[in-house]
Protein backbone atom coordinates (compact mmCIF):
# COMPACT_ATOMS: atom_id res chain seq x y z
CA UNK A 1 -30.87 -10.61 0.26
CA UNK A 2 -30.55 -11.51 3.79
CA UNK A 3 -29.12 -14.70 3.25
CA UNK A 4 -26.26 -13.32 0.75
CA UNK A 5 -25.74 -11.02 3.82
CA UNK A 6 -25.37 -13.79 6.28
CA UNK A 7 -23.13 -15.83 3.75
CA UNK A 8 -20.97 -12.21 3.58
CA UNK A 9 -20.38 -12.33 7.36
CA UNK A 10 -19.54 -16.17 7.98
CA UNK A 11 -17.00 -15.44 4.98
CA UNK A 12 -15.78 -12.34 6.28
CA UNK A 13 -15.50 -13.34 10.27
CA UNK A 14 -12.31 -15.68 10.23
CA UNK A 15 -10.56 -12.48 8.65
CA UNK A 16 -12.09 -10.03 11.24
CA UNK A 17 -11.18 -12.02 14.14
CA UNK A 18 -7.52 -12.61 12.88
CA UNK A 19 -7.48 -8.24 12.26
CA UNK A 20 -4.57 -6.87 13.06
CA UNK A 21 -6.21 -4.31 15.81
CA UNK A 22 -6.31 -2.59 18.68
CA UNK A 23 -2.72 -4.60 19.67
CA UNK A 24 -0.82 -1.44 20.59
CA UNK A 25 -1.76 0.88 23.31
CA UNK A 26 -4.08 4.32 22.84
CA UNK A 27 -3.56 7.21 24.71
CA UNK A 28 -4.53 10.91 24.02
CA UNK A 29 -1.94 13.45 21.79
CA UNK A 30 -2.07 16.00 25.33
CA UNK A 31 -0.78 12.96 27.22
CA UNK A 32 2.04 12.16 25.54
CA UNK A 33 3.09 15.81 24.89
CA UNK A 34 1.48 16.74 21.42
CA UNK A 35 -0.95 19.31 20.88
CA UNK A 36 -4.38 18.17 20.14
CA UNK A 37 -4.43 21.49 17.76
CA UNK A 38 -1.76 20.20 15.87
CA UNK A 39 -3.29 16.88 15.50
CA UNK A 40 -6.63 17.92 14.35
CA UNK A 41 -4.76 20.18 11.88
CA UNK A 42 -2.84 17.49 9.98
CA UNK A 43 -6.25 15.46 9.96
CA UNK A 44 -7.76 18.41 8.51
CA UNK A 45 -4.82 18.73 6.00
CA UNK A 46 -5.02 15.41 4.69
CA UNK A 47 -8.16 15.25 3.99
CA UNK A 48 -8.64 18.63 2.22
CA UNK A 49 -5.52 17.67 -0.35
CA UNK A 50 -6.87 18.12 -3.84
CA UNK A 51 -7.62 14.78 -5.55
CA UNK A 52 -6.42 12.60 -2.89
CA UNK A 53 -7.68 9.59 -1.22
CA UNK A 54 -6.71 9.18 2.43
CA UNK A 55 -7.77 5.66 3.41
CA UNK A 56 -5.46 5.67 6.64
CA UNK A 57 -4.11 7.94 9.68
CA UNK A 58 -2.33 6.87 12.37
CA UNK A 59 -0.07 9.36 14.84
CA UNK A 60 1.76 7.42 17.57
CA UNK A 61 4.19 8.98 20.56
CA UNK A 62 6.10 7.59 22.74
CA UNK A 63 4.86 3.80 21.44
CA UNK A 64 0.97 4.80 22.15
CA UNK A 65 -1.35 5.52 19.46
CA UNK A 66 -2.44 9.20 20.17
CA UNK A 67 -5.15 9.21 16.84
CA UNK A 68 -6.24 7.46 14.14
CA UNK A 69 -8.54 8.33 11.50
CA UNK A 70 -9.71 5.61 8.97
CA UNK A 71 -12.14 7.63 6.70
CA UNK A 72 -15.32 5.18 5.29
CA UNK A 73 -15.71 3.23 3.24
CA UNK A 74 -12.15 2.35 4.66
CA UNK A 75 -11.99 0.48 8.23
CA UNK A 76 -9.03 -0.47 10.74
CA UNK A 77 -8.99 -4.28 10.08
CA UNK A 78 -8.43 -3.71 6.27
CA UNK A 79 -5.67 -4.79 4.54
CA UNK A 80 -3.51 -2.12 2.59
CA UNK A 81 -1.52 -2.77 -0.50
CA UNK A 82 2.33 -1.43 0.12
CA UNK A 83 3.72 -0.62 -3.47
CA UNK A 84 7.26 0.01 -2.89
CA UNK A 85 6.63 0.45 1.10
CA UNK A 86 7.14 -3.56 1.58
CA UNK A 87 10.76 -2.69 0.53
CA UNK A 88 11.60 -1.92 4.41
CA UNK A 89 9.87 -5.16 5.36
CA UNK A 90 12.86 -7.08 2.46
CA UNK A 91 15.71 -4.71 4.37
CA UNK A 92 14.75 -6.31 7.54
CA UNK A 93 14.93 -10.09 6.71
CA UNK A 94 18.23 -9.05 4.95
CA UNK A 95 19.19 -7.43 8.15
CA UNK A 96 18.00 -10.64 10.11
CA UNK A 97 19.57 -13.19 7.91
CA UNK A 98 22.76 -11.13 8.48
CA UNK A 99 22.50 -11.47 12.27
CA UNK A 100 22.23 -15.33 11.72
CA UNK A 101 25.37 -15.23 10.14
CA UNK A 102 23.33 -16.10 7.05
CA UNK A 103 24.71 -13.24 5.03
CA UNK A 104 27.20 -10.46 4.94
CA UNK A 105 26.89 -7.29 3.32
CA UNK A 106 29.54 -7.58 1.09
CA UNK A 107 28.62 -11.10 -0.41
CA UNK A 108 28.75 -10.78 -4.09
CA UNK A 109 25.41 -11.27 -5.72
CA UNK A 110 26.63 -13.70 -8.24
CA UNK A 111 27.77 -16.45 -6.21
CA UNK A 112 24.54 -17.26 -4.87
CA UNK A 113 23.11 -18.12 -8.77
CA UNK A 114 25.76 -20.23 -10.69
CA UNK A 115 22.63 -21.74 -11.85
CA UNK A 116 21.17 -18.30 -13.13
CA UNK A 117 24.38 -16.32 -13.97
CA UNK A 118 25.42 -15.90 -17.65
CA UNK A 119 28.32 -17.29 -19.67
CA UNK A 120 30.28 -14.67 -19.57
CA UNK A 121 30.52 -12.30 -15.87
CA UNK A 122 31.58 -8.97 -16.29
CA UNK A 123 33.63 -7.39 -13.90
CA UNK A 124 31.15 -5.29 -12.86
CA UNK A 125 28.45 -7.83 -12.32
CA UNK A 126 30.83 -10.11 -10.38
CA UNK A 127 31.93 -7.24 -7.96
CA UNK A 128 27.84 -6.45 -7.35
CA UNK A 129 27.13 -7.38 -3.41
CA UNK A 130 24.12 -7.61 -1.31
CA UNK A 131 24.71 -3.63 -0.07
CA UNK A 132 24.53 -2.50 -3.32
CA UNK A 133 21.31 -3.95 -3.79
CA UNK A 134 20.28 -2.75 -0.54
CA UNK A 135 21.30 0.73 -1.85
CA UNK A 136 19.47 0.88 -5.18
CA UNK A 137 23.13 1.04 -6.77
CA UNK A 138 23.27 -2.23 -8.82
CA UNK A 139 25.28 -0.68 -12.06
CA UNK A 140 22.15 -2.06 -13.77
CA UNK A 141 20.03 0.28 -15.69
CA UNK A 142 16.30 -0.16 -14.19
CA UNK A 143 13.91 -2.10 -16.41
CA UNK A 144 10.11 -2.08 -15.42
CA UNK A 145 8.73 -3.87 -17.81
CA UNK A 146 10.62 -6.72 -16.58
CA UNK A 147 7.98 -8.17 -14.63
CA UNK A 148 5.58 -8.45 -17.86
CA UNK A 149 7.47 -10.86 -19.34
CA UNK A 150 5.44 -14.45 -20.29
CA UNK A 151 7.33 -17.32 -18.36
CA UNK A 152 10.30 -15.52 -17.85
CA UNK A 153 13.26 -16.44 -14.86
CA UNK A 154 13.51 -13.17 -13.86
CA UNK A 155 16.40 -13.97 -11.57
CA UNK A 156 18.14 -15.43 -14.63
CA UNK A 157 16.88 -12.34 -17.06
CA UNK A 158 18.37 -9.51 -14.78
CA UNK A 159 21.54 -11.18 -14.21
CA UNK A 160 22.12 -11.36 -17.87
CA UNK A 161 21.27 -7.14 -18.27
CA UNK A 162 24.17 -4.86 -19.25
CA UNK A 163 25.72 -3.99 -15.73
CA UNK A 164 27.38 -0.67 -17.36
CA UNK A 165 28.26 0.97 -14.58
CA UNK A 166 30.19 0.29 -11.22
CA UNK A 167 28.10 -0.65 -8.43
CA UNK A 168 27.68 1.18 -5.56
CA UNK A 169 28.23 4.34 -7.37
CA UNK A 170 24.94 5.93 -8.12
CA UNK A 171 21.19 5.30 -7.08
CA UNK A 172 18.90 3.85 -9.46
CA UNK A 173 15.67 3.27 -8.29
CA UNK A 174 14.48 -0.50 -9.54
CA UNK A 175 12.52 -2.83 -7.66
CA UNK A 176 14.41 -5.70 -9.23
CA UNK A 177 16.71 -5.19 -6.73
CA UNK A 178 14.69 -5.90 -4.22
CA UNK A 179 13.76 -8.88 -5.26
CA UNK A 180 16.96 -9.90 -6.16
CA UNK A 181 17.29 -9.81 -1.90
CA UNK A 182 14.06 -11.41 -1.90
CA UNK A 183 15.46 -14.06 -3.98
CA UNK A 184 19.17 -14.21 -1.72
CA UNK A 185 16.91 -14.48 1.01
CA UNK A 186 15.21 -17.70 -0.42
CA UNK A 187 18.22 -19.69 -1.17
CA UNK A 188 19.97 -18.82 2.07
CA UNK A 189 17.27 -20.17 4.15
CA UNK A 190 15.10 -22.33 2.29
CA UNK A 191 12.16 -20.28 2.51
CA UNK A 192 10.06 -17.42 1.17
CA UNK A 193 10.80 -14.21 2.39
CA UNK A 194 7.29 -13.82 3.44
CA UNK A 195 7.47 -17.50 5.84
CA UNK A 196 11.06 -16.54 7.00
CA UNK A 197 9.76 -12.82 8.25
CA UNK A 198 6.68 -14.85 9.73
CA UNK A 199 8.66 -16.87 12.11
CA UNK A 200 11.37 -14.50 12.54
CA UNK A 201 9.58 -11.17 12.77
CA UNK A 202 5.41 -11.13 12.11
CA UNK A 203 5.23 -14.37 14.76
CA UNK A 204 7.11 -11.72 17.81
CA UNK A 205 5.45 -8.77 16.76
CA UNK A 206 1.94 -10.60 16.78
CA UNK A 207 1.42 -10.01 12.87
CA UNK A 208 -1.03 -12.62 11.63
CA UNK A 209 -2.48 -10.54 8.65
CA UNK A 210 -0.09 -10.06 6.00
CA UNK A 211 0.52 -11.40 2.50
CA UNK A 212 2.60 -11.05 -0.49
CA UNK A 213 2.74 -11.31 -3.97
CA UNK A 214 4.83 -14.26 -5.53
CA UNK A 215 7.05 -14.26 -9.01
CA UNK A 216 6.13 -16.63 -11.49
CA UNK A 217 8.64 -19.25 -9.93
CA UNK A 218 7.69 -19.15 -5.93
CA UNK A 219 9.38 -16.10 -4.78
CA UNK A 220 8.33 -13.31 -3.02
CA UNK A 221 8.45 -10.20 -5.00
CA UNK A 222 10.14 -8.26 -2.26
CA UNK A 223 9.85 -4.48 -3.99
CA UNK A 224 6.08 -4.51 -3.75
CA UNK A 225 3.29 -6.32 -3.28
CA UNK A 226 3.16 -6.81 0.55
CA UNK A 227 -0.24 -6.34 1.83
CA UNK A 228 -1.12 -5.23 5.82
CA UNK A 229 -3.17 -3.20 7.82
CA UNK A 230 -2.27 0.15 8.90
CA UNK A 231 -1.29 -1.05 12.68
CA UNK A 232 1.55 -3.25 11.49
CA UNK A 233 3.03 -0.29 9.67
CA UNK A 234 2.30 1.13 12.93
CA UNK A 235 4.71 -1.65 14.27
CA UNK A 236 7.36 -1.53 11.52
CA UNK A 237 8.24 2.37 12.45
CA UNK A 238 8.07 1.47 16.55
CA UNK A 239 10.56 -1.17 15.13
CA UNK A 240 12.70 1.13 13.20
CA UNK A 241 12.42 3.73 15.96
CA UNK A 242 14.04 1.46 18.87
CA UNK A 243 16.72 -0.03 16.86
CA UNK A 244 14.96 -3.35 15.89
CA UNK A 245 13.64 -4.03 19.64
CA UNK A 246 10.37 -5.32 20.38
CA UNK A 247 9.01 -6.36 23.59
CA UNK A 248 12.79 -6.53 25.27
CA UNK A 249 13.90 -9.00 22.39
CA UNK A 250 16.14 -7.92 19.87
CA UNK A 251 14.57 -8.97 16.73
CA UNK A 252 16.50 -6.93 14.27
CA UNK A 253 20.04 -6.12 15.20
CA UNK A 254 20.52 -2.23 16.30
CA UNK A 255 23.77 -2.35 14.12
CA UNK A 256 21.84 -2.69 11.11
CA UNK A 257 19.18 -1.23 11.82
CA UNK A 258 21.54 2.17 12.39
CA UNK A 259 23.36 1.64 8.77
CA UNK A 260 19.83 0.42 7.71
CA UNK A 261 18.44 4.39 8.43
CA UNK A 262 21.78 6.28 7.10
CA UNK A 263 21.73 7.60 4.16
CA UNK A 264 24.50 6.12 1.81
CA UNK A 265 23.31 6.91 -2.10
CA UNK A 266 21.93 10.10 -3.15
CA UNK A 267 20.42 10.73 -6.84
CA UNK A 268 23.05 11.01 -9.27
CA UNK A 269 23.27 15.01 -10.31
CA UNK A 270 22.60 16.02 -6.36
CA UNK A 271 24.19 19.45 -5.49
CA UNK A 272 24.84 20.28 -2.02
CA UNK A 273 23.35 23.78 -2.86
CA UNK A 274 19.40 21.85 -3.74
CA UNK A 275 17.00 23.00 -1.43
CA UNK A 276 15.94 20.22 1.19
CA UNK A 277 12.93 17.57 -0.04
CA UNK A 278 11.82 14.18 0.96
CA UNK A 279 13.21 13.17 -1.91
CA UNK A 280 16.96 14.07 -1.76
CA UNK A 281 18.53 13.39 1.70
CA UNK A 282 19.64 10.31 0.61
CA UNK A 283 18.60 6.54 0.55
CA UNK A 284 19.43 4.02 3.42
CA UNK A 285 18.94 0.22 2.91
CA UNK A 286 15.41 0.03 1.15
CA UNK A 287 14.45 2.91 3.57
CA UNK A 288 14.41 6.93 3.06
CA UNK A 289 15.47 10.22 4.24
CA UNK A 290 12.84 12.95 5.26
CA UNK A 291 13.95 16.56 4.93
CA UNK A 292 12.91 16.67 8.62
CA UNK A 293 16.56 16.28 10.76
CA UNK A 294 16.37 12.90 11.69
CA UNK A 295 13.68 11.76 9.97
CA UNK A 296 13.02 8.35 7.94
CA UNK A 297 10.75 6.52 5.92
CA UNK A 298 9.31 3.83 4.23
CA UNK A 299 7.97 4.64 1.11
CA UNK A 300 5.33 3.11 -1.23
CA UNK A 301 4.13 4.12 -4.63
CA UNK A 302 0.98 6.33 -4.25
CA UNK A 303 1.53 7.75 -0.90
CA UNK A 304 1.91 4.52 1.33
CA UNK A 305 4.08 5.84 4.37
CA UNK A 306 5.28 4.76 7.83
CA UNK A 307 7.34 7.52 9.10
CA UNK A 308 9.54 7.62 11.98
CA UNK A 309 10.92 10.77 13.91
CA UNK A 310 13.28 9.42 16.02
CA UNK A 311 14.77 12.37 18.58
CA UNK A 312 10.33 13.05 19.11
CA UNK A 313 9.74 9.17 19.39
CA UNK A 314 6.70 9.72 16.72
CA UNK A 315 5.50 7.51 14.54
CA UNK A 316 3.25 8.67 11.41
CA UNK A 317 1.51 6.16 8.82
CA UNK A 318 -0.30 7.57 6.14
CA UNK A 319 -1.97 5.11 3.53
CA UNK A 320 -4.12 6.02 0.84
CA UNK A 321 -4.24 7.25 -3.22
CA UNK A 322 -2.02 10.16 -3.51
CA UNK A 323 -1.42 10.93 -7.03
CA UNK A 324 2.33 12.21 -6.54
CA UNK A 325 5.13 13.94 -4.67
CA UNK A 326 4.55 14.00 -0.97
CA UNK A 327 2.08 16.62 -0.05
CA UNK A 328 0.88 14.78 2.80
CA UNK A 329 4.47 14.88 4.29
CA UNK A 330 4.35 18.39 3.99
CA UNK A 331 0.96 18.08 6.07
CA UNK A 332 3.31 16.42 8.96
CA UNK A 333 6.45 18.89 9.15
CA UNK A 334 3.71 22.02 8.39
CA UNK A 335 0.74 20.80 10.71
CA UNK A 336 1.77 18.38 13.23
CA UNK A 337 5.36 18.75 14.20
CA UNK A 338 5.20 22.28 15.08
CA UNK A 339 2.77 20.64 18.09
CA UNK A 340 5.20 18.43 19.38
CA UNK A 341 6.63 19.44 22.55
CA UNK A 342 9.77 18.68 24.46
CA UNK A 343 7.94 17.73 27.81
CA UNK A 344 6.25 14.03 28.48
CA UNK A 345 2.63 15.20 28.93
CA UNK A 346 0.13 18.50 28.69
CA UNK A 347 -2.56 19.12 30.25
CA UNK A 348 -5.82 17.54 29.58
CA UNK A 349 -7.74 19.51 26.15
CA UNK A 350 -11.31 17.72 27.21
CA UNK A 351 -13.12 19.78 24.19
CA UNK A 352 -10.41 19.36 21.54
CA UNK A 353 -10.09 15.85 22.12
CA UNK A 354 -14.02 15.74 21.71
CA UNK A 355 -13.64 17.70 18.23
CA UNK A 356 -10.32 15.12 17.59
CA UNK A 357 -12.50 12.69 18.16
CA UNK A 358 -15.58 13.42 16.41
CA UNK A 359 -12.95 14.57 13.30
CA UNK A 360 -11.71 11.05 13.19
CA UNK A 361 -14.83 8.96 13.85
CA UNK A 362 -16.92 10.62 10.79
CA UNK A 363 -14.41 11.10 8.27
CA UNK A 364 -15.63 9.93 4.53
CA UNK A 365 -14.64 9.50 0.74
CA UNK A 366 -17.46 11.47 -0.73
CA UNK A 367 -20.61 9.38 -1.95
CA UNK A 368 -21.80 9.86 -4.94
CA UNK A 369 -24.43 12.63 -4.91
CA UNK A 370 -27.56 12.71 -6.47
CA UNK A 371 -30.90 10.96 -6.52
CA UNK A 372 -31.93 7.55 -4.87
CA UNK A 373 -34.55 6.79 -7.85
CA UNK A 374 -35.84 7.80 -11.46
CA UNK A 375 -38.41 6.86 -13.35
CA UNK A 376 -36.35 5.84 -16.22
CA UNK A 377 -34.35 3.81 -13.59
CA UNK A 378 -37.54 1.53 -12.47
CA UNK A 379 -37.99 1.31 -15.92
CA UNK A 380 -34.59 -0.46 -16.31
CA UNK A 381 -34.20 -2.42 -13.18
CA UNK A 382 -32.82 -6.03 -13.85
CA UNK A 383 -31.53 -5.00 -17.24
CA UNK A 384 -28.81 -6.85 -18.37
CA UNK A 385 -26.08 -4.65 -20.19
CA UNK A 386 -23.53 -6.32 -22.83
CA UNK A 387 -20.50 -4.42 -23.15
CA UNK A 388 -18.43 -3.85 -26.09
CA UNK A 389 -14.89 -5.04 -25.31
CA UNK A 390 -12.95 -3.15 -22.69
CA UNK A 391 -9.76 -2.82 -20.51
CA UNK A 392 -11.00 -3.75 -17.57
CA UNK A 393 -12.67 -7.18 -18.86
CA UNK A 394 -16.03 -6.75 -17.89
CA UNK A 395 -18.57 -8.54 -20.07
CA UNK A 396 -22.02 -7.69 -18.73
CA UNK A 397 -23.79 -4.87 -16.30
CA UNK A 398 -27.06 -5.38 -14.80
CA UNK A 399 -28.19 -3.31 -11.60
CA UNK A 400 -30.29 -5.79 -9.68
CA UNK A 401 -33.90 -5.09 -8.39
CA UNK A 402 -32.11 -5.01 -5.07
CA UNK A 403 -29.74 -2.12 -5.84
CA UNK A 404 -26.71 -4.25 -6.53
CA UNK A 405 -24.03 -3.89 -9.42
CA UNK A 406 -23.54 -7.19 -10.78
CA UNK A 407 -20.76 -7.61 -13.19
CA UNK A 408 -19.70 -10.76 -15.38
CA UNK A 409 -16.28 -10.91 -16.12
CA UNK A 410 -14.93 -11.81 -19.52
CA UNK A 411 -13.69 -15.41 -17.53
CA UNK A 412 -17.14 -16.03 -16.65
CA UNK A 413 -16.42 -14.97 -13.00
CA UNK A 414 -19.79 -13.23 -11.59
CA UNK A 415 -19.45 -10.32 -8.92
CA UNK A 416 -22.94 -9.03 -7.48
CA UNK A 417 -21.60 -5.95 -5.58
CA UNK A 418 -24.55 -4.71 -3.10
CA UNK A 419 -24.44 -0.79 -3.63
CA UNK A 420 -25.98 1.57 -1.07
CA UNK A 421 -27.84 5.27 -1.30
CA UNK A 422 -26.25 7.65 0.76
CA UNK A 423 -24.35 5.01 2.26
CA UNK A 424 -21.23 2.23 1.60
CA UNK A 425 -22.86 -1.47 1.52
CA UNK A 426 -19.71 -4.45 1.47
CA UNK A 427 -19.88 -7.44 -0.58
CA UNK A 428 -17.02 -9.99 -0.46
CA UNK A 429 -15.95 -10.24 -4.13
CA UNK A 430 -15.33 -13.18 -6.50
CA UNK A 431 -13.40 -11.43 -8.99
CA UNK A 432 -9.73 -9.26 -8.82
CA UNK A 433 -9.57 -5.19 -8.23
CA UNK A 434 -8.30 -3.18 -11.03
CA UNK A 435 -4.02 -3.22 -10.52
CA UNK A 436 -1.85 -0.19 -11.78
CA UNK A 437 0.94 -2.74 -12.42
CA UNK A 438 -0.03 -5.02 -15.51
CA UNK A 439 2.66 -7.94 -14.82
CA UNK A 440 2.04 -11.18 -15.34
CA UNK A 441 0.58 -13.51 -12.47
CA UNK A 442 -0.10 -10.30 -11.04
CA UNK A 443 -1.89 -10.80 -7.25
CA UNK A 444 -0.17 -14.20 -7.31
CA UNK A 445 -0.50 -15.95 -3.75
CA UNK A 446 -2.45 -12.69 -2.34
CA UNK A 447 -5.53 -13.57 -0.09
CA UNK A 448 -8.75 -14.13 -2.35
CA UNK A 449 -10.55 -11.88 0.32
CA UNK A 450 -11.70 -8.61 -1.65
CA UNK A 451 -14.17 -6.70 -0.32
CA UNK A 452 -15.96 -4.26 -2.55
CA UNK A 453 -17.22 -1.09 -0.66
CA UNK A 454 -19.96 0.47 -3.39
CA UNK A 455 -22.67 3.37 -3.51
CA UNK A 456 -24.72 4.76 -6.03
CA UNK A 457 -26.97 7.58 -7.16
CA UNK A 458 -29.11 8.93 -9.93
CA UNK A 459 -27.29 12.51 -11.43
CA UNK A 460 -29.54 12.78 -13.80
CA UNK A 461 -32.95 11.04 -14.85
CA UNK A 462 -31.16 8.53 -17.20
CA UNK A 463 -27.74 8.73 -15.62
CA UNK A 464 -26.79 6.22 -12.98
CA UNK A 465 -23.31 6.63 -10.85
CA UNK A 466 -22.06 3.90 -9.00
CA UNK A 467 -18.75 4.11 -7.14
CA UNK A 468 -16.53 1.39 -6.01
CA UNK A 469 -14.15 1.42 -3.45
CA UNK A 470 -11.75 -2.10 -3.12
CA UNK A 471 -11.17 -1.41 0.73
CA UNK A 472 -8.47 -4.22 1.48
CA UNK A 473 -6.84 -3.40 -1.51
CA UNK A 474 -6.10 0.29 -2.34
CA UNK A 475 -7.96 1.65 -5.55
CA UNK A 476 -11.82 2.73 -6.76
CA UNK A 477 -13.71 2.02 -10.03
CA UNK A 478 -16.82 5.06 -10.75
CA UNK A 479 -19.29 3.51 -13.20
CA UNK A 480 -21.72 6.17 -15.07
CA UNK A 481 -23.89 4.28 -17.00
CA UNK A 482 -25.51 6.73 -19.38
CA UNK A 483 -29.04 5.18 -20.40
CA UNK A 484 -29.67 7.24 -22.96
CA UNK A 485 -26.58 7.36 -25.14
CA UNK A 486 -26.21 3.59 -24.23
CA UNK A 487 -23.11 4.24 -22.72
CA UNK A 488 -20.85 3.24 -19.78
CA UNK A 489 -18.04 5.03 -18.63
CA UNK A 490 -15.59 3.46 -16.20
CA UNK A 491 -12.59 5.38 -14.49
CA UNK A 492 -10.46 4.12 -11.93
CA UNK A 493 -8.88 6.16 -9.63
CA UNK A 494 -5.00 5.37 -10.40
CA UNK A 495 -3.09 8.69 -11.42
CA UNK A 496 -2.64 8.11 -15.06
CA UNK A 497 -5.64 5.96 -15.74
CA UNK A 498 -7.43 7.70 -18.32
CA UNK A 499 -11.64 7.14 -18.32
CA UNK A 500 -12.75 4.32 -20.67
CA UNK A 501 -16.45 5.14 -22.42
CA UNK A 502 -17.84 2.32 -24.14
CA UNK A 503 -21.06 1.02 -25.80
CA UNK A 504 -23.46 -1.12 -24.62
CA UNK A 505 -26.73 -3.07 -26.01
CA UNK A 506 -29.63 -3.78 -23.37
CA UNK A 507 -31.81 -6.76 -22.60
CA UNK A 508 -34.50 -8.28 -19.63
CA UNK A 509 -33.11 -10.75 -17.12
């Protein structure tokens, strides 16, 4: 055990000593003007939303970090899947490719693929341009299940969609879009999106852990599948909030950036008479509106936010498993804005900052709760358990002498997970996390660097729960493994996933 716990650490310390922390400066929220109050009531908020994982906090003011909180199993230097937030990160190498006189706004999309473009152009797909991808206003109806197509071009496939409506008209959400830029990006300057915003953006802002999914054919997939730690989305709204500045050099133009943050597409059906959300004040270039005057966002599938209030110079990033709509930006405008003042600093709140402090440094997921050890557990240590066939691909169970989950997957691949009582225990995994998005190639290119957070208890005498958390990644797997009904039930924690019970036959290691 202690050597698989060595090997763990030499495998995990190139990635720890490349983390992405601790690069921007801390400070206290009475320092730079905010109550501490306010802050510990947000905190508070978040974590007490009903079936909701908060993995990551961070509340920054006048370009300091003021709090974090980074609940267990979850830790600063991991990794975060973006969904829908690496959007913003596409807008900005459109926005830099622009400035290099690279691009314009109003190239039409067409003309970059006479290779990919179909026989016949209609009018409407030959007056698309590059803003009305940046708006979400194509003309083409959004298709998800593009991505799950088996060796498809999918530059070539979505070019040859029905473009039935005039672009620029009305928003239609569709990460194809997105990487449609991701794609214009590519052929403009010979490189991935992902190596052109290293040199050109990560390599300034001292961003050395991020990757990104890749299509089928090489090309970053732009709408989703960027993966950082919660600092750099730290970074990305300091960047948005001075106009695409960093360090005194203008990364970003401020021009952009500006159009970049207006809102110039609203939902189709929008009355001026709706009551305000986060949802209908309009879409920018691959970047939202907040209900809150002033406010934007970028925006990821699940609740993966870096939020910027401009006029308060406050930056927000909230990462986690929210199942849907925003409640934790209601937790911002209802809990922390309110303690926001208009003056630089307050004066020192020595026992709130204690409680702020002690809030943030013990903050937990919940274990699983019940009992370390059974009889009919001894009784069935080492057991190897063969599964029928399931979803998720997993061949055989066995919980180790040691207390460790291994699992074979149906490829052979072998993941011995090392699972703690009344505690998280890491293991550096061999296989893939479970992925709400079932496309082809999926996790293409991404960092084989998994790390499996995992617990366990007894809930019953023959009932074993063992919970799985996939910290630099974003989702969690509970096992029950019923011993008497010979039965396994897995559930991951995706909104929609439904629990999967299957059989399962026993035998000796």
């Amino acid at each position: 055990m202690m050597k698989r716990q060595l090997l763990f650490l030499l495998a995990l310390l190139p990635l720890l000593l490349a983390a992405q922390v601790g690069d921007l400066p801390r400070s206290t929220p009475a320092r730079e003007g905010v109550s501490t109050q306010a802050v510990i009531n947000m905190m508070d908020s978040l974590m007490a939303l009903p079936d909701c994982d908060i993995h990551h906090v961070m509340v920054l003011r006048h370009g300091r970090v003021i709090a974090e909180m980074h609940p267990a199993p979850f830790r600063a230097e991991d990794s975060h899947t973006l969904y829908s937030a690496s959007k913003t990160f596409t807008s900005l190498a459109v926005g830099i490719a622009i400035g290099e006189n690279l691009l314009r706004l109003d190239d039409r999309v067409v003309t970059f693929f006479p290779d990919k473009r179909p026989d016949t152009v209609s009018d409407n797909l030959a007056a698309m341009t590059m803003r009305d991808l940046l708006m979400m206003a194509s003309g083409i109806k959004p298709d998800w299940e593009m991505r799950d197509l088996e060796g498809a071009d999918w530059i070539k496939v979505w070019l040859a969609k029905p473009c039935d409506e005039a672009p620029g008209q009305h928003f239609q959400y569709d990460s194809m879009c997105t990487f449609m830029l991701s794609a214009i990006v590519q052929r403009v300057t010979g490189r991935t999106l992902l190596d052109y915003l290293n040199q050109k953006l990560f390599g300034p802002m001292h961003i050395t852990q991020v990757d990104s999914e890749m299509s089928p054919d090489g090309i970053s997939t732009g709408g989703w599948g960027m993966r950082v730690p919660a600092e750099t989305m730290a970074k990305l709204g300091l960047l948005l909030m001075n106009k695409g500045r960093w360090n005194g050099q203008q990364l970003v133009s401020a021009d952009y950036i500006e159009d970049a943050c207006s809102p110039h597409v609203y939902y189709k059906g929008r009355k001026e008479t709706d009551a305000p959300t986060d949802g209908n004040q309009g879409y920018g270039y691959q970047i939202w509106r907040c209900k809150w005057p002033g406010a934007i966002r970028a925006d990821g599938a699940f609740g993966q936010y870096s939020v910027v209030v401009p006029q308060e110079e406050l930056v927000v990033v909230i990462l986690g498993m929210i199942p849907n709509g925003h409640p934790e930006l209601a937790c911002i405008w209802n809990q922390l804005m309110p303690g926001v003042r208009s003056v630089e600093s307050l004066p020192a709140e020595k026992k709130l900052q204690a409680r702020l402090e002690k809030l943030c440094a013990t903050a937990a997921l919940p274990l699983p709760q019940g009992k370390q050890q059974t009889k009919r557990g001894e009784q069935i240590a080492d057991m190897v358990l063969h599964l029928d066939a399931n979803q998720h691909g997993y061949k055989q169970l066995a919980i180790t002498g040691d207390g460790a989950l291994r699992i074979t997957h149906s490829d052979g691949t072998v993941d011995c997970l090392a699972s703690g009582y009344g505690k998280w225990r890491y293991t550096l995994m061999n296989g893939f996390p479970p992925y709400s998005i079932n496309a082809v190639n999926r996790m293409r290119d991404l960092r084989h660097d998994f790390v499996a957070a995992s617990a366990y208890a007894w809930t019953s005498p023959a009932t074993l729960e063992v919970r799985v958390y996939y910290v630099n990644w974003i989702c969690s797997t509970t096992f029950t493994i019923d011993f008497d009904r010979c039965e396994v039930t897995m559930c991951d924690n995706f909104p929609g996933s439904k629990p999967e019970t299957i059989h399962f036959t026993g035998s000796r290691m």
